[in-house]
PDB file of N, CA and C in Angstrom:
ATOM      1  N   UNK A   1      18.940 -47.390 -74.197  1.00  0.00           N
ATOM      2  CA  UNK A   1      18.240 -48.637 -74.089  1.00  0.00           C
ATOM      3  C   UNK A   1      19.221 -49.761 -74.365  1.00  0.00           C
ATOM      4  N   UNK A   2      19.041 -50.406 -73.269  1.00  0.00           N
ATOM      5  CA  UNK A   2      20.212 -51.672 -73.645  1.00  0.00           C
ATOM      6  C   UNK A   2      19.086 -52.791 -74.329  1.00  0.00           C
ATOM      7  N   UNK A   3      19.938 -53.829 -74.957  1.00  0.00           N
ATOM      8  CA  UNK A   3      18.926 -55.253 -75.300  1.00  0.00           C
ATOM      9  C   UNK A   3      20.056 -56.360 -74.700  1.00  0.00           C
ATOM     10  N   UNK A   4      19.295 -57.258 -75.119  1.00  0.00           N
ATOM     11  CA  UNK A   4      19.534 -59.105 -74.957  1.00  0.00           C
ATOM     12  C   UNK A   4      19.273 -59.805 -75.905  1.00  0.00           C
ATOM     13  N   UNK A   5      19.990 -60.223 -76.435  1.00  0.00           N
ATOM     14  CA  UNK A   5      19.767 -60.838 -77.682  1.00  0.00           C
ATOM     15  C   UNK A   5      20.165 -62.435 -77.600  1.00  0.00           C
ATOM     16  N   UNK A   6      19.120 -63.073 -78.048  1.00  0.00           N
ATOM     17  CA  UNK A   6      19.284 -64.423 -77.812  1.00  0.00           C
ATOM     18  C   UNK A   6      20.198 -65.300 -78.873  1.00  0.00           C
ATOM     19  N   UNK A   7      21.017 -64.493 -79.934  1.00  0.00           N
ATOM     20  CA  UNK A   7      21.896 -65.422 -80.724  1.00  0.00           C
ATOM     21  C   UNK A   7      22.588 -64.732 -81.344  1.00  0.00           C
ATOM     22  N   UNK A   8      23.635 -64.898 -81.882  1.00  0.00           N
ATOM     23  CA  UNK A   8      23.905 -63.915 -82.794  1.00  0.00           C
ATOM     24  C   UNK A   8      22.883 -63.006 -84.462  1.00  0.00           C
ATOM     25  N   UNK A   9      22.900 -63.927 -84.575  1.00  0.00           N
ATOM     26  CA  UNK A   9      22.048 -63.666 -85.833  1.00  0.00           C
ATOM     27  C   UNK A   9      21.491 -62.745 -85.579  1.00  0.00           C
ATOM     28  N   UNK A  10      20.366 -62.926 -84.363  1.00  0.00           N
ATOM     29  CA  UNK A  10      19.368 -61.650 -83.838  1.00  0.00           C
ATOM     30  C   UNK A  10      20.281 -60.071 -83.878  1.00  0.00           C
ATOM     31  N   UNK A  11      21.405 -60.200 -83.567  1.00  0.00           N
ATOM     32  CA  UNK A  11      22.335 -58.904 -82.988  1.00  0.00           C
ATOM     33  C   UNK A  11      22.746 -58.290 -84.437  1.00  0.00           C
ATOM     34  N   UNK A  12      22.919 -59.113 -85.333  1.00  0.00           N
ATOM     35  CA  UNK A  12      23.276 -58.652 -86.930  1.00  0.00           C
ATOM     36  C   UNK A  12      21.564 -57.921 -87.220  1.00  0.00           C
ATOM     37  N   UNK A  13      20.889 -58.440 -86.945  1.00  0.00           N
ATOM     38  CA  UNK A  13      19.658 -58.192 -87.737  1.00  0.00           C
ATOM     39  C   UNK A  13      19.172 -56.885 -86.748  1.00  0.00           C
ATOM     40  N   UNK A  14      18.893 -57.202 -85.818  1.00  0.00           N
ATOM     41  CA  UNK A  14      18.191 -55.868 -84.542  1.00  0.00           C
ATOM     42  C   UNK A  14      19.033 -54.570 -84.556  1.00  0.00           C
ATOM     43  N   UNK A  15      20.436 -54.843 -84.670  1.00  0.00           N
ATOM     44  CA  UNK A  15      21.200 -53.566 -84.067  1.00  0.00           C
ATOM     45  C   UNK A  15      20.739 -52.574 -84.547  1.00  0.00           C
ATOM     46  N   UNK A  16      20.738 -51.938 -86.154  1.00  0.00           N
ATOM     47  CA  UNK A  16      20.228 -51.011 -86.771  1.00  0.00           C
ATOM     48  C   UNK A  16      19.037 -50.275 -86.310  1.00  0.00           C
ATOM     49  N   UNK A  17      18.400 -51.413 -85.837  1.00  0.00           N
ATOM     50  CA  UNK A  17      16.738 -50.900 -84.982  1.00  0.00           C
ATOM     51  C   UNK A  17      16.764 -50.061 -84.203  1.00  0.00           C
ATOM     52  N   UNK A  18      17.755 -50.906 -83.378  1.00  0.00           N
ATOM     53  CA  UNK A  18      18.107 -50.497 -81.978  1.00  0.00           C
ATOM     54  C   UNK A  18      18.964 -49.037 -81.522  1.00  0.00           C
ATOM     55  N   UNK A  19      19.856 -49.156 -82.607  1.00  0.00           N
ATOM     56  CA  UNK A  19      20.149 -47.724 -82.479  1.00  0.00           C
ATOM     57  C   UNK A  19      19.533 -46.937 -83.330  1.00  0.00           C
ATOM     58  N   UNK A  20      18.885 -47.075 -84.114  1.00  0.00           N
ATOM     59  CA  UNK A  20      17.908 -45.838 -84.334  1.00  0.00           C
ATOM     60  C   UNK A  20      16.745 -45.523 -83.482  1.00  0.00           C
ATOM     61  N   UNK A  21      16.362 -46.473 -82.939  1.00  0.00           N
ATOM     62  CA  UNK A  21      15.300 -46.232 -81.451  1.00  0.00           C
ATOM     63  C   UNK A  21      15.418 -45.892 -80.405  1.00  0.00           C
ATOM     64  N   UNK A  22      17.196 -45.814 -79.734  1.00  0.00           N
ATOM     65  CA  UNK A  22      17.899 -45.251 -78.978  1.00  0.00           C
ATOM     66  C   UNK A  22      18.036 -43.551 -79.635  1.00  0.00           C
ATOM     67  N   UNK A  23      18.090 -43.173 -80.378  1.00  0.00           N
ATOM     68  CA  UNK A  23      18.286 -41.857 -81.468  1.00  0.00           C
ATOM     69  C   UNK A  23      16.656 -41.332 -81.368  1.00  0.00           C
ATOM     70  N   UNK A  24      15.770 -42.123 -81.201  1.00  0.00           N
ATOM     71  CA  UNK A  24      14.388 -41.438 -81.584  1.00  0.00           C
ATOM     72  C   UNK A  24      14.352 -41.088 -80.066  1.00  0.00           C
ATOM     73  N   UNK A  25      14.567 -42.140 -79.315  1.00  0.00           N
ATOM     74  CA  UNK A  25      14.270 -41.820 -77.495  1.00  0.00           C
ATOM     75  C   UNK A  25      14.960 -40.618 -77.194  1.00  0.00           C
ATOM     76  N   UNK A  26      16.170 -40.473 -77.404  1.00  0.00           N
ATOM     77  CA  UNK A  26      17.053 -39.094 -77.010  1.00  0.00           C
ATOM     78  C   UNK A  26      16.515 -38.309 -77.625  1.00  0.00           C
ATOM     79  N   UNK A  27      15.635 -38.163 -78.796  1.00  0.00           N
ATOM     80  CA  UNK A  27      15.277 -37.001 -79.215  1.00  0.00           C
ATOM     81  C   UNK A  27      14.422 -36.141 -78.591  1.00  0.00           C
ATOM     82  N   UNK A  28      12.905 -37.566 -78.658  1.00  0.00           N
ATOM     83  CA  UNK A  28      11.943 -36.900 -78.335  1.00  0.00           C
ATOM     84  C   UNK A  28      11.484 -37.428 -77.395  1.00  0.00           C
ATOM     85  N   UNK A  29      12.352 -37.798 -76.384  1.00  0.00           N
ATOM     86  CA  UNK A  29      11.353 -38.369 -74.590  1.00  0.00           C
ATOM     87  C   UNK A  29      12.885 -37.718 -73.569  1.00  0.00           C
ATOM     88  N   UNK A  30      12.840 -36.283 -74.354  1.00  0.00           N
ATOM     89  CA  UNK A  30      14.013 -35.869 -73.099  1.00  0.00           C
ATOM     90  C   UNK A  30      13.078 -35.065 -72.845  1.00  0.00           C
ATOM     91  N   UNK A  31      11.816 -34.568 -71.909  1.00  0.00           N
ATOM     92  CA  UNK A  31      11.461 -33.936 -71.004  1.00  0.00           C
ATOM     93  C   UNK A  31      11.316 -34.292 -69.561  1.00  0.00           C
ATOM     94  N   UNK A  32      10.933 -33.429 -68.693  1.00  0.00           N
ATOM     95  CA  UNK A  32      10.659 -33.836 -67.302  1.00  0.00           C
ATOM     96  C   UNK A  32       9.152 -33.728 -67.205  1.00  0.00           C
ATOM     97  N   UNK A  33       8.935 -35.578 -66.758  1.00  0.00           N
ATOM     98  CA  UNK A  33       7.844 -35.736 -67.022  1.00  0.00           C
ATOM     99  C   UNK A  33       6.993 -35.822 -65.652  1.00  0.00           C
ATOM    100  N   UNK A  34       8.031 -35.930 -64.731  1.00  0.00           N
ATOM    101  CA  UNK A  34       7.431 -36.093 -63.312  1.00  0.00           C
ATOM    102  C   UNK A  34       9.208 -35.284 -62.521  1.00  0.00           C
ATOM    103  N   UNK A  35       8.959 -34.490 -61.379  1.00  0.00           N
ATOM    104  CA  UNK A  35       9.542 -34.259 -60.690  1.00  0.00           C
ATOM    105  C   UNK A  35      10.750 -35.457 -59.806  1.00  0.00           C
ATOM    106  N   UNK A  36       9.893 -36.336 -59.264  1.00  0.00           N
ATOM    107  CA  UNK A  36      10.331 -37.076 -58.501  1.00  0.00           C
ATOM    108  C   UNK A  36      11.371 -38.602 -59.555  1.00  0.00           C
ATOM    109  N   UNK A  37      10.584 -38.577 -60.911  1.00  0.00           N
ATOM    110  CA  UNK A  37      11.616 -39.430 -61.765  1.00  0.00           C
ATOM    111  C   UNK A  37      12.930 -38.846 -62.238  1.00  0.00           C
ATOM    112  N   UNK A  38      13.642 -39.492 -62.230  1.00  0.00           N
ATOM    113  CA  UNK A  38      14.982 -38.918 -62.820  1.00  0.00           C
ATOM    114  C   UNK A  38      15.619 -39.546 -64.368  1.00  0.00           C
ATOM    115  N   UNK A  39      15.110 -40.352 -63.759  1.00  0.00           N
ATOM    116  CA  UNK A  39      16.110 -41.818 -65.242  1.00  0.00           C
ATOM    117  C   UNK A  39      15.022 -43.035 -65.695  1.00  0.00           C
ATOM    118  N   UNK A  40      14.771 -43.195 -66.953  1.00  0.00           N
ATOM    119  CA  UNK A  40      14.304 -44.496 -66.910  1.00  0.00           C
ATOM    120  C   UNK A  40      15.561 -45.172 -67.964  1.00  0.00           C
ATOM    121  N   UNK A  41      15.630 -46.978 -67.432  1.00  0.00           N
ATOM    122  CA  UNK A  41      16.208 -47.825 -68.087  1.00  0.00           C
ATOM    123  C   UNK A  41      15.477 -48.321 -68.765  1.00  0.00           C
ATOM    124  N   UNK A  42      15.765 -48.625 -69.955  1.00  0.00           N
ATOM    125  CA  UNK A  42      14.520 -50.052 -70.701  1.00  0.00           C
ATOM    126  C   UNK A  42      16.060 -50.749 -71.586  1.00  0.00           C
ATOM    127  N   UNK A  43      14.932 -51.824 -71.194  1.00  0.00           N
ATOM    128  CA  UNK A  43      15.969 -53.175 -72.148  1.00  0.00           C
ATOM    129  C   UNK A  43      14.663 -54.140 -72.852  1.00  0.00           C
ATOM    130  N   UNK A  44      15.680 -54.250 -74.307  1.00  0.00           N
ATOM    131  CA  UNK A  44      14.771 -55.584 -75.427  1.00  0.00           C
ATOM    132  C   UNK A  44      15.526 -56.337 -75.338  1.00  0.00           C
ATOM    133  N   UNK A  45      14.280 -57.116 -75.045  1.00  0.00           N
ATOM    134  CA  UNK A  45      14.766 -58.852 -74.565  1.00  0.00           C
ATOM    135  C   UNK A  45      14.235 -59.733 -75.843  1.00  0.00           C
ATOM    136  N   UNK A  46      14.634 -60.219 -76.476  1.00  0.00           N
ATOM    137  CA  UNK A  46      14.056 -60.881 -77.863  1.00  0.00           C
ATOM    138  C   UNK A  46      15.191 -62.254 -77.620  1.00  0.00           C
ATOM    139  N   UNK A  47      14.413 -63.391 -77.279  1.00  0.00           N
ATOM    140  CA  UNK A  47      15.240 -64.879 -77.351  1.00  0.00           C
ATOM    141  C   UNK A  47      15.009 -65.051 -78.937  1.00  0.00           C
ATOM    142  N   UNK A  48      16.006 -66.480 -78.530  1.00  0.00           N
ATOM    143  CA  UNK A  48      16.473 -66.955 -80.118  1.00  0.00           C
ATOM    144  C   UNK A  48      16.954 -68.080 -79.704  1.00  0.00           C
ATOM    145  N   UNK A  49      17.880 -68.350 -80.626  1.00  0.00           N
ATOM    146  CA  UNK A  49      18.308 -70.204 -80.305  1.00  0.00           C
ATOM    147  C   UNK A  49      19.236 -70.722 -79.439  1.00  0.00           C
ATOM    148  N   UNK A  50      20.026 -69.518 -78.720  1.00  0.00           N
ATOM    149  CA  UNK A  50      20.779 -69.679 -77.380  1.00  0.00           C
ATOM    150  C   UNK A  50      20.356 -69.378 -76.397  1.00  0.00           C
ATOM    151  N   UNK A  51      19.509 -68.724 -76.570  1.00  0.00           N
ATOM    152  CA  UNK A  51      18.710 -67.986 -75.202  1.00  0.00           C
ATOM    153  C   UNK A  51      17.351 -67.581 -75.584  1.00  0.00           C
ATOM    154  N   UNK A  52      16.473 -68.003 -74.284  1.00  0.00           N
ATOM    155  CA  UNK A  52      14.813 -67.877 -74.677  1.00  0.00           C
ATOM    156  C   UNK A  52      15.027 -67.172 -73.426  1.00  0.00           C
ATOM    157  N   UNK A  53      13.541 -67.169 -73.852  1.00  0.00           N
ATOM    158  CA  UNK A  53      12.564 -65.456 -72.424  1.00  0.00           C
ATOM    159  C   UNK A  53      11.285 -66.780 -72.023  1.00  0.00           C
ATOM    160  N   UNK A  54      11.324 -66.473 -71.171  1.00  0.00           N
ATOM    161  CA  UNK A  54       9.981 -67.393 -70.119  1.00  0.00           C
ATOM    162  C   UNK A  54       9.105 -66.235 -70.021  1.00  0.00           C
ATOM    163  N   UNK A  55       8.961 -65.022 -70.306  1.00  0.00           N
ATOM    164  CA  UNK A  55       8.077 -64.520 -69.601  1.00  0.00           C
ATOM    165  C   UNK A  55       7.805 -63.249 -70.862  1.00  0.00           C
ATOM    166  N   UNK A  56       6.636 -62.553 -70.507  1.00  0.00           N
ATOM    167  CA  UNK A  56       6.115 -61.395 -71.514  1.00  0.00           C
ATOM    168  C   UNK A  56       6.167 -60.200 -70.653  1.00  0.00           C
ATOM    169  N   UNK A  57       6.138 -59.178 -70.961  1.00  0.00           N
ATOM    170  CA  UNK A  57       5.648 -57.567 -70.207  1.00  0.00           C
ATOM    171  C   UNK A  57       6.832 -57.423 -69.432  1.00  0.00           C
ATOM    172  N   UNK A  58       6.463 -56.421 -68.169  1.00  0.00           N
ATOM    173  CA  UNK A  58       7.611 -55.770 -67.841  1.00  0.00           C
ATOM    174  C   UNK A  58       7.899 -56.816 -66.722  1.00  0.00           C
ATOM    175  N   UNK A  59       9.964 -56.932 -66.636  1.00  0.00           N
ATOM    176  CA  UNK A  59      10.364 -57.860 -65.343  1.00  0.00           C
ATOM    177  C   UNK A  59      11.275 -56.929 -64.629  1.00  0.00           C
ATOM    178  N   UNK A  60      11.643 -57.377 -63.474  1.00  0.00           N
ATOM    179  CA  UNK A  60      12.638 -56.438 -62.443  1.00  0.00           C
ATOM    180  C   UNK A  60      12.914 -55.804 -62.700  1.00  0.00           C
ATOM    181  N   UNK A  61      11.517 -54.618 -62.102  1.00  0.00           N
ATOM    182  CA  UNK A  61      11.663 -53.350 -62.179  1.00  0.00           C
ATOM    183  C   UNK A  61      12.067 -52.871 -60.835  1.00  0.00           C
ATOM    184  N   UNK A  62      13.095 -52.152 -60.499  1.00  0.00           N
ATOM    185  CA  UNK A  62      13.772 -51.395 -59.508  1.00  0.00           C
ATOM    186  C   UNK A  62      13.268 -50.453 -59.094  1.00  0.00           C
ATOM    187  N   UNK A  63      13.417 -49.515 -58.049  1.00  0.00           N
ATOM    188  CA  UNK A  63      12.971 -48.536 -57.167  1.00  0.00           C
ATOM    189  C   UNK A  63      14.306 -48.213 -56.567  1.00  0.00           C
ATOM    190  N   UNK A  64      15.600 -47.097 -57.117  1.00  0.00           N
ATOM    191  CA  UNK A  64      16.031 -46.378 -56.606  1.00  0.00           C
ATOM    192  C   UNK A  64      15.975 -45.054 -55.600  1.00  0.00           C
ATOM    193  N   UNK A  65      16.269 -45.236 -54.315  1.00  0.00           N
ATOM    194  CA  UNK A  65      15.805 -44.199 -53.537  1.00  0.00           C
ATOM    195  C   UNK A  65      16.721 -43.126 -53.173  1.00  0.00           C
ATOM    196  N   UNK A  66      17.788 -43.127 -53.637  1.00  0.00           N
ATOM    197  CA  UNK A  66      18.633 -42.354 -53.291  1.00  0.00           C
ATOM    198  C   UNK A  66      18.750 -40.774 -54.091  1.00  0.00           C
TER     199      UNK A  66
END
């Protein structure tokens, strides 16, 4: 799981999260849950005082066909 972090501060404070939530995902969401999926990406988007988010829920989500 990648993130975005809107300042520094946020990146001192989140990281710890973040890789322990990356550590929980590899643990326990490595099955095959559908045939036809292969990979999912997710990214946390959390603004702050250099960078804000306009928007809530999920954004550009892709459809790899290859």
């Amino acid at each position: 799981m990648g993130s975005e972090l809107g300042d520094p501060t946020l990146g001192k404070v989140l990281l710890p999260h973040v890789i322990e939530l990356n550590r929980l995902l590899g643990m326990y969401c490595n099955k095959i849950y559908c045939s036809e999926l292969e990979e999912i990406a997710l990214t946390l988007r959390v603004g702050g005082e250099i960078w804000s988010i306009d928007f809530e829920g999920c954004k550009n989500m892709r459809l790899s066909k290859k």
